[in-house]
Protein backbone atom coordinates (compact mmCIF):
# COMPACT_ATOMS: atom_id res chain seq x y z
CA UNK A 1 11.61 -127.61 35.40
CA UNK A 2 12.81 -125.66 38.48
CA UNK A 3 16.02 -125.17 36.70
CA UNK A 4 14.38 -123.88 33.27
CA UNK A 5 12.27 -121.23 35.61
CA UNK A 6 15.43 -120.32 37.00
CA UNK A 7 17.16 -119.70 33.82
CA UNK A 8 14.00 -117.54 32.57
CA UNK A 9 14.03 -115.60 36.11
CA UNK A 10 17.31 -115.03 35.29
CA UNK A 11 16.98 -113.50 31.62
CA UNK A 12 14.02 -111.09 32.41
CA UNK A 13 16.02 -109.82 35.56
CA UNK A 14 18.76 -109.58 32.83
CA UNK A 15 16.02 -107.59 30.61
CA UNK A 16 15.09 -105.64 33.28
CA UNK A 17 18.26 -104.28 34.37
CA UNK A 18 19.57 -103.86 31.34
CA UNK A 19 19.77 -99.99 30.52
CA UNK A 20 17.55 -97.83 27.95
CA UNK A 21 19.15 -97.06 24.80
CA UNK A 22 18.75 -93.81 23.41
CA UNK A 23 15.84 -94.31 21.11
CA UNK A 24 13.84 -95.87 23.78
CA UNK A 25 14.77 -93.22 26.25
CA UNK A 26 13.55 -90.67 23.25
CA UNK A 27 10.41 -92.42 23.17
CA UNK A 28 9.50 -92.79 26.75
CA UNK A 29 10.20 -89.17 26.96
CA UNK A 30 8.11 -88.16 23.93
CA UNK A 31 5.05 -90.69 25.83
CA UNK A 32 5.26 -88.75 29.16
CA UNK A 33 5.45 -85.48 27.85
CA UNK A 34 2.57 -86.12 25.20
CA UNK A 35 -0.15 -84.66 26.84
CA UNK A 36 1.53 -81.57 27.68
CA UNK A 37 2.72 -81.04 24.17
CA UNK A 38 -0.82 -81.52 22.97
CA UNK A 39 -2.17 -78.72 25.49
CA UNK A 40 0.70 -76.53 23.92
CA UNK A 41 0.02 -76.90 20.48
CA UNK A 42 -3.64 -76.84 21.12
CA UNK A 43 -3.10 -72.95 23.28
CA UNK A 44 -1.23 -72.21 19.73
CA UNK A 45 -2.72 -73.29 17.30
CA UNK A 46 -6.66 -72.49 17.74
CA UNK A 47 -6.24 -68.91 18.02
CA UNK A 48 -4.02 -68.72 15.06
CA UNK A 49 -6.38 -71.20 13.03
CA UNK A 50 -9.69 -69.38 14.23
CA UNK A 51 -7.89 -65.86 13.27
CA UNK A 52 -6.77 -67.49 9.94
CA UNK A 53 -10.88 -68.65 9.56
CA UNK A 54 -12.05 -65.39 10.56
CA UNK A 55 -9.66 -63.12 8.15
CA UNK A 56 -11.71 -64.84 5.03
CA UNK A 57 -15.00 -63.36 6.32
CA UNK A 58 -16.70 -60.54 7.03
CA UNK A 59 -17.38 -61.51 10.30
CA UNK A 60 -18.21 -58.74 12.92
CA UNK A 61 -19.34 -59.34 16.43
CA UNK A 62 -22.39 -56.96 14.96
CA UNK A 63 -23.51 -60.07 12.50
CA UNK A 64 -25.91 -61.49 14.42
CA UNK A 65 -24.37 -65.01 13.91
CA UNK A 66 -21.77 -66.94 16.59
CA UNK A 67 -17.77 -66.76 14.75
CA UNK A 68 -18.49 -70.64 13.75
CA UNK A 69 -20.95 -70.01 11.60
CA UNK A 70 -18.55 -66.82 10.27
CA UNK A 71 -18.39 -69.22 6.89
CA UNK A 72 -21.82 -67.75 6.22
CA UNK A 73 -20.37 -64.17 5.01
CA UNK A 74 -17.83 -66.02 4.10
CA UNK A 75 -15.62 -63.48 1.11
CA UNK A 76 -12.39 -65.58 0.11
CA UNK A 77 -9.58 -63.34 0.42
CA UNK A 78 -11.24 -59.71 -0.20
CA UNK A 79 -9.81 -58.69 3.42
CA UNK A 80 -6.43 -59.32 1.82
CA UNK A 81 -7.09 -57.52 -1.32
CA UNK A 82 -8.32 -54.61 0.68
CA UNK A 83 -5.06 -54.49 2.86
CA UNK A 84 -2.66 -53.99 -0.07
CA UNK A 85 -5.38 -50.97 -1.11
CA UNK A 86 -5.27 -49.15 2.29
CA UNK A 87 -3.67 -45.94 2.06
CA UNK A 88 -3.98 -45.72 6.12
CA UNK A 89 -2.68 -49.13 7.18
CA UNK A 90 0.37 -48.00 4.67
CA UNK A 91 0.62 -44.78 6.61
CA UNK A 92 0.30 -46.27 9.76
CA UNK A 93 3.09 -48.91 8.97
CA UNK A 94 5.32 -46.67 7.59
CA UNK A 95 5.01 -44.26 10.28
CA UNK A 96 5.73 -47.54 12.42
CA UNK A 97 9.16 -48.38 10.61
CA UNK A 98 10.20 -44.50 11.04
CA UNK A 99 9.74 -44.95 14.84
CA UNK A 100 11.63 -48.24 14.55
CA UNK A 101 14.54 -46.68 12.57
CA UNK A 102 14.89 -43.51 15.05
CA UNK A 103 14.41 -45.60 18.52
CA UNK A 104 15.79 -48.73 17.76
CA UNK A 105 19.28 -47.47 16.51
CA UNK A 106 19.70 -45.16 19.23
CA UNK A 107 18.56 -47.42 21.83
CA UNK A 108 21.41 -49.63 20.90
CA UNK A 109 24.09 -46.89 20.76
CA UNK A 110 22.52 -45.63 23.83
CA UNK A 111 23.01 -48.90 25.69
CA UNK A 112 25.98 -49.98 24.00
CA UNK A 113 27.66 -46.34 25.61
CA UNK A 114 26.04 -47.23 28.74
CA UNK A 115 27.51 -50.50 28.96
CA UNK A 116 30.90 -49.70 28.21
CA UNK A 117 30.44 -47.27 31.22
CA UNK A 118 29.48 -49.69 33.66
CA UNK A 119 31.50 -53.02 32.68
CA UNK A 120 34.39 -51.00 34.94
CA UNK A 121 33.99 -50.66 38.68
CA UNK A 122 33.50 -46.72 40.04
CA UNK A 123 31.95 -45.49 43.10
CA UNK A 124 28.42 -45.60 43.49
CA UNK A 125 27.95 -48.10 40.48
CA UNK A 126 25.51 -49.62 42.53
CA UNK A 127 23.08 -46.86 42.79
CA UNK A 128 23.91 -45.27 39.51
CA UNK A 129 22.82 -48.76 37.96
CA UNK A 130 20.05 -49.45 39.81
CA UNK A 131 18.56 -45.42 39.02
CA UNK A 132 19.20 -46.78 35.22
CA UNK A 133 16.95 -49.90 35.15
CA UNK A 134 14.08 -47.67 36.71
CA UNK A 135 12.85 -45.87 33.25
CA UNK A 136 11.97 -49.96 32.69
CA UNK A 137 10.24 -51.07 35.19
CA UNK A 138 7.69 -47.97 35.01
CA UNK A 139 4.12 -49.32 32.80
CA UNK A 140 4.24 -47.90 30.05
CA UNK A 141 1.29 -46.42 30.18
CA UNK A 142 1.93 -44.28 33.52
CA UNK A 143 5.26 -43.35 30.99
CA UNK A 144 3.06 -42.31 28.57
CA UNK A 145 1.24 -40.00 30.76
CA UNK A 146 4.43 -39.24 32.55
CA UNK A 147 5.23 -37.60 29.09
CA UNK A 148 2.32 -36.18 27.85
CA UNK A 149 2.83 -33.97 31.13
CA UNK A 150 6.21 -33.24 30.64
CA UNK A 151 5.28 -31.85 26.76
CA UNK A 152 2.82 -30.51 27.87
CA UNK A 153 2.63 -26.18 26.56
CA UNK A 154 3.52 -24.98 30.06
CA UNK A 155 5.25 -28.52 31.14
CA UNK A 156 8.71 -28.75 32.50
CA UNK A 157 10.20 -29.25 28.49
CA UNK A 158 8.80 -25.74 27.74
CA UNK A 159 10.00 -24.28 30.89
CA UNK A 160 13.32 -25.91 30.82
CA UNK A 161 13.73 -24.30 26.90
CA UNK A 162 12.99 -21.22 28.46
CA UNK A 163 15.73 -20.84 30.50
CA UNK A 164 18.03 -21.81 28.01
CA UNK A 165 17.03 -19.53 25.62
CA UNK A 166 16.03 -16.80 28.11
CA UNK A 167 12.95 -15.94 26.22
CA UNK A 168 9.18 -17.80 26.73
CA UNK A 169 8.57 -20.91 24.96
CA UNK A 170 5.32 -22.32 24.14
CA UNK A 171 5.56 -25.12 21.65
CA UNK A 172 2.67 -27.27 20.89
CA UNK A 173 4.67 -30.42 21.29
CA UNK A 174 1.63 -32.80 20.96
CA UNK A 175 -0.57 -30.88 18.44
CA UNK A 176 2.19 -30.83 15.89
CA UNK A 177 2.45 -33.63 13.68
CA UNK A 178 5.89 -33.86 13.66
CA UNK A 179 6.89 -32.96 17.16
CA UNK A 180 4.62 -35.43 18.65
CA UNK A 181 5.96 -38.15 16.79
CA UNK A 182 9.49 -36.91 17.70
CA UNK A 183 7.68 -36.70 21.84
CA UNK A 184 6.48 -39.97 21.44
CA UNK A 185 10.11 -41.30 20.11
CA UNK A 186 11.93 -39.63 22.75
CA UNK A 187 9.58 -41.16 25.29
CA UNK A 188 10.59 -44.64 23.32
CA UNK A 189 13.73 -44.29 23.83
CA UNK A 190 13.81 -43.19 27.47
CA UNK A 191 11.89 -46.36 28.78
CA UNK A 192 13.41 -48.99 26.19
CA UNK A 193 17.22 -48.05 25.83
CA UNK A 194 18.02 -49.75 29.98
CA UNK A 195 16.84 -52.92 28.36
CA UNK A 196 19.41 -52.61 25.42
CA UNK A 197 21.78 -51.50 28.49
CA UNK A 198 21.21 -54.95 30.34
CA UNK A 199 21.48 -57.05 27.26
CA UNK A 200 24.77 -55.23 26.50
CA UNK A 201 25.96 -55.32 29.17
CA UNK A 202 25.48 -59.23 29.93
CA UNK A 203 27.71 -59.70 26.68
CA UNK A 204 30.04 -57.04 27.71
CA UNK A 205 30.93 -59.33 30.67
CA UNK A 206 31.22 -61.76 29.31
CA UNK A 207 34.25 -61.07 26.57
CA UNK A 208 37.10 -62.57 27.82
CA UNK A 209 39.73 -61.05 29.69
CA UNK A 210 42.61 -62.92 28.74
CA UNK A 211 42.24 -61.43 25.18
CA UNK A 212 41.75 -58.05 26.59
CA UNK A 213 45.01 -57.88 28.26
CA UNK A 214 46.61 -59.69 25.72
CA UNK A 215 45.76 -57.08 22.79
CA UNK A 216 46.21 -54.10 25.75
CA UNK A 217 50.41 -55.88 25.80
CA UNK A 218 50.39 -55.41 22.09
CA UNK A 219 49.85 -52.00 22.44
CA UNK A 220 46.20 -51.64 20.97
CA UNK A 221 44.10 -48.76 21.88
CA UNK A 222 40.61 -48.90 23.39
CA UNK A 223 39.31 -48.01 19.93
CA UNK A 224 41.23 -51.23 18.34
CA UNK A 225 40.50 -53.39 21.13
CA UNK A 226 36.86 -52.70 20.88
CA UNK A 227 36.59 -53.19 17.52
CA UNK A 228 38.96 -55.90 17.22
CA UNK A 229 37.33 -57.64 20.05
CA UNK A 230 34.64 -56.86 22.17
CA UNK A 231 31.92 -56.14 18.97
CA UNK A 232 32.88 -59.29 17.47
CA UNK A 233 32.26 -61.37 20.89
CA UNK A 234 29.25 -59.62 21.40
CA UNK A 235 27.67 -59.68 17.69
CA UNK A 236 25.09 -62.60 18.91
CA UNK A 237 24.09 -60.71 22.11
CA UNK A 238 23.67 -57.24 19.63
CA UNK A 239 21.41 -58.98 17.04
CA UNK A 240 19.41 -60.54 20.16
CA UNK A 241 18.63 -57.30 21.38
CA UNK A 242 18.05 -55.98 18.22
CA UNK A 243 15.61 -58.39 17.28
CA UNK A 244 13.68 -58.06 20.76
CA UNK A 245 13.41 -54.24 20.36
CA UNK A 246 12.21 -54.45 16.50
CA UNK A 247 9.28 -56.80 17.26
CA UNK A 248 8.69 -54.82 20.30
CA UNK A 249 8.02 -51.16 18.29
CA UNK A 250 6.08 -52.99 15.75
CA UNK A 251 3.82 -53.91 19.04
CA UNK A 252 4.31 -50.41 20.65
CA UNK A 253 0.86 -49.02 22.23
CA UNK A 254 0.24 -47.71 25.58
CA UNK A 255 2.85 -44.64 25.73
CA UNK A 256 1.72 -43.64 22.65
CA UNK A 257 -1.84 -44.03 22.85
CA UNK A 258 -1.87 -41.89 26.05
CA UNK A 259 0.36 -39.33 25.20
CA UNK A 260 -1.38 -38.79 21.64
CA UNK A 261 -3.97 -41.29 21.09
CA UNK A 262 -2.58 -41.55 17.79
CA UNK A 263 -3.10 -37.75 16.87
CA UNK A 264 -2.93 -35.49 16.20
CA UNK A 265 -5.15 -36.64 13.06
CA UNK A 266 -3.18 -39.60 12.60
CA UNK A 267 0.24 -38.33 12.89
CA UNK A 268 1.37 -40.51 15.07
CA UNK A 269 -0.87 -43.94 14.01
CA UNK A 270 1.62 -46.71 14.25
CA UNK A 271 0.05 -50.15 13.35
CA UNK A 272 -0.49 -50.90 16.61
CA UNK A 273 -3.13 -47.84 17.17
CA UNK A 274 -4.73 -48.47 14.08
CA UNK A 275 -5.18 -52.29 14.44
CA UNK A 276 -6.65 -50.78 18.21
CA UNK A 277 -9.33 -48.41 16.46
CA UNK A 278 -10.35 -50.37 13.27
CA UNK A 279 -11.22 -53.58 16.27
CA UNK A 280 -13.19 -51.01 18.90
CA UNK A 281 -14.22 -48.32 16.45
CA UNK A 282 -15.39 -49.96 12.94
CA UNK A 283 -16.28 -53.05 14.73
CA UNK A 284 -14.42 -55.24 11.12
CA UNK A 285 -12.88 -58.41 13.02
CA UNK A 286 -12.32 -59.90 9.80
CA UNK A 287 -9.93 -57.57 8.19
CA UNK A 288 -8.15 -57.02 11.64
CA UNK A 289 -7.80 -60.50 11.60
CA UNK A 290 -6.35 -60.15 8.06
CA UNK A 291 -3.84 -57.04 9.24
CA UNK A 292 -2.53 -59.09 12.33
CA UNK A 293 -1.86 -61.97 9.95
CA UNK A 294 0.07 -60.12 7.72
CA UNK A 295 2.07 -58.40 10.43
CA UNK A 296 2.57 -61.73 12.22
CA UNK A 297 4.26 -63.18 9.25
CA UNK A 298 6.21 -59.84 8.52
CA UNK A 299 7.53 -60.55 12.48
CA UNK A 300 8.58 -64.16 11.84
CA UNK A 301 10.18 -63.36 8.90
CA UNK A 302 12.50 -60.61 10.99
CA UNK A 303 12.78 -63.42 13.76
CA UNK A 304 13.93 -65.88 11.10
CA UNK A 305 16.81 -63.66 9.94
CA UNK A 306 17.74 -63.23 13.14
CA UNK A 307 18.20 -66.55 13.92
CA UNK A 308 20.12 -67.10 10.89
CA UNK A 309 22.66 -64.39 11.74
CA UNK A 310 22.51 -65.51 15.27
CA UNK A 311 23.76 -68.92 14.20
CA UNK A 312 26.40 -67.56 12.17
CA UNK A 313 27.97 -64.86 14.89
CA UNK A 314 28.05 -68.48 17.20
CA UNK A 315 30.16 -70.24 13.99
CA UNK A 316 32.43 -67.28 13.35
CA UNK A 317 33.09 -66.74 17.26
CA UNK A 318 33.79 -70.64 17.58
């Protein structure tokens, strides 16, 4: 008997000692971090699935009924149907993808430029780069009404024209349609381009040097080397930044709001402004429910194709 019990003491120490295998490592894992992936699914999902319940009524918080019993006024997909027939979300998006296609281009060139500068040492790169990163870390809305003072009819812009052209000027920067919207781009651009700098320049570093030098022996140019090299290296990094700047103008808000408020009329209503006013103004949750929907799956389709580039910069620079 005693040497039976020893034999089985023996086995389960064997069993006991004997290391996980993957799989059961995997599912251990997957046990411990269970409740944790429950909480995050749950802080994800039931705001999109309430917003998805919401967009088929026409829910208000002026119904007189809590948003579970929404199903009440419940009216299919009308808030859909009504999107595609809005002349001013249209407007409002469209004005949205010309800020996107002004900032977002010259953002990169801006930073690109930038980083090119500063991947060589020179004195006082320290201070020069640190004075660059400050136009980010300002809120954007003290920007915006940074801005709105600067454009202002006797602001700095105006008096700054003036001496250039040695005569008064006294535009209306933020009561013209168009020169607000080009205000409100510049003021884009000014805040947003040291991000595309950092980004840049944290792929700029990292090209390697061995192929610099290399190409430099060869006798290739800065020109040939950068286009030979350094964009190809750096092709992930530029559609990263890229990506994070489009989904950020589709979301952009507080400058503009407090430099125009989305005027003058609604020159300068991007979709962000209008989602803003239709939600505090007309009071219809359910059809800004429907127009956040639409733009959220407009956004993942961007970050989709994104990704899919992304993964083949990483095959062609492998």
């Amino acid at each position: 008997m005693s040497a039976v019990t020893a034999t089985i003491s023996e086995d389960e120490m064997a069993a006991r000692t004997k290391p996980a295998t993957p799989d059961e490592g995997a599912r251990l894992g997957f046990r411990l971090t269970l409740p944790a992936q429950i909480l995050v699914l749950f802080i994800s999902a039931f705001p999109l699935l309430m917003q998805l319940y919401i967009s088929v009524t026409d829910w208000s918080p002026l119904s007189g009924i809590g948003w579970w019993n929404a199903w009440e006024i419940w009216n299919s997909f009308a808030n859909y149907t009504d999107l595609a027939a809005d002349t001013r979300f249209w407007s409002a998006l469209q004005r949205t993808a010309i800020v996107m296609v002004v900032c977002v281009p010259a953002e990169l060139l801006l930073g690109l430029a930038l980083a090119t500068l500063f991947a060589d040492d020179f004195p006082g790169k320290r201070i020069f780069y640190s004075i660059l990163l400050m136009p980010m870390m300002v809120v954007p809305a003290v920007a915006g009404y940074m801005f709105f003072m600067l454009f202002q009819s006797g602001g700095p812009v105006n008096d700054i024209l003036s001496k250039i052209v040695g005569t008064p000027v006294t535009i209306a920067w933020l009561s013209d349609p168009t020169l607000a919207l080009i205000a409100v781009m510049i003021a884009d651009i000014w805040q947003w381009t040291p991000l595309m700098f950092l980004i840049l320049l944290a792929g700029l570093v990292g090209v390697p040097e061995d192929q610099m030098k290399a190409a430099t022996l060869l006798g290739a140019n800065p020109w040939q080397r950068f286009v030979t090299i350094v964009l190809p290296k750096m092709k992930t990094i530029i559609i990263i930044a890229l990506a994070i700047r489009v989904i950020e103008n589709f979301k952009i808000f507080d400058t503009l709001y407090i430099m125009t408020g989305g005027g003058p009329g609604v020159a300068t209503e991007t979709i962000s402004v209008y989602i803003y006013k239709v939600t505090t103004q007309d009071l219809i949750w359910g059809y800004v429910a429907a127009i956040a929907l639409a733009i959220l799956v407009v956004l993942s389709i961007v970050a989709v194709y994104a990704m899919k580039h992304m993964a083949k910069a990483r095959e062609l620079a492998a």
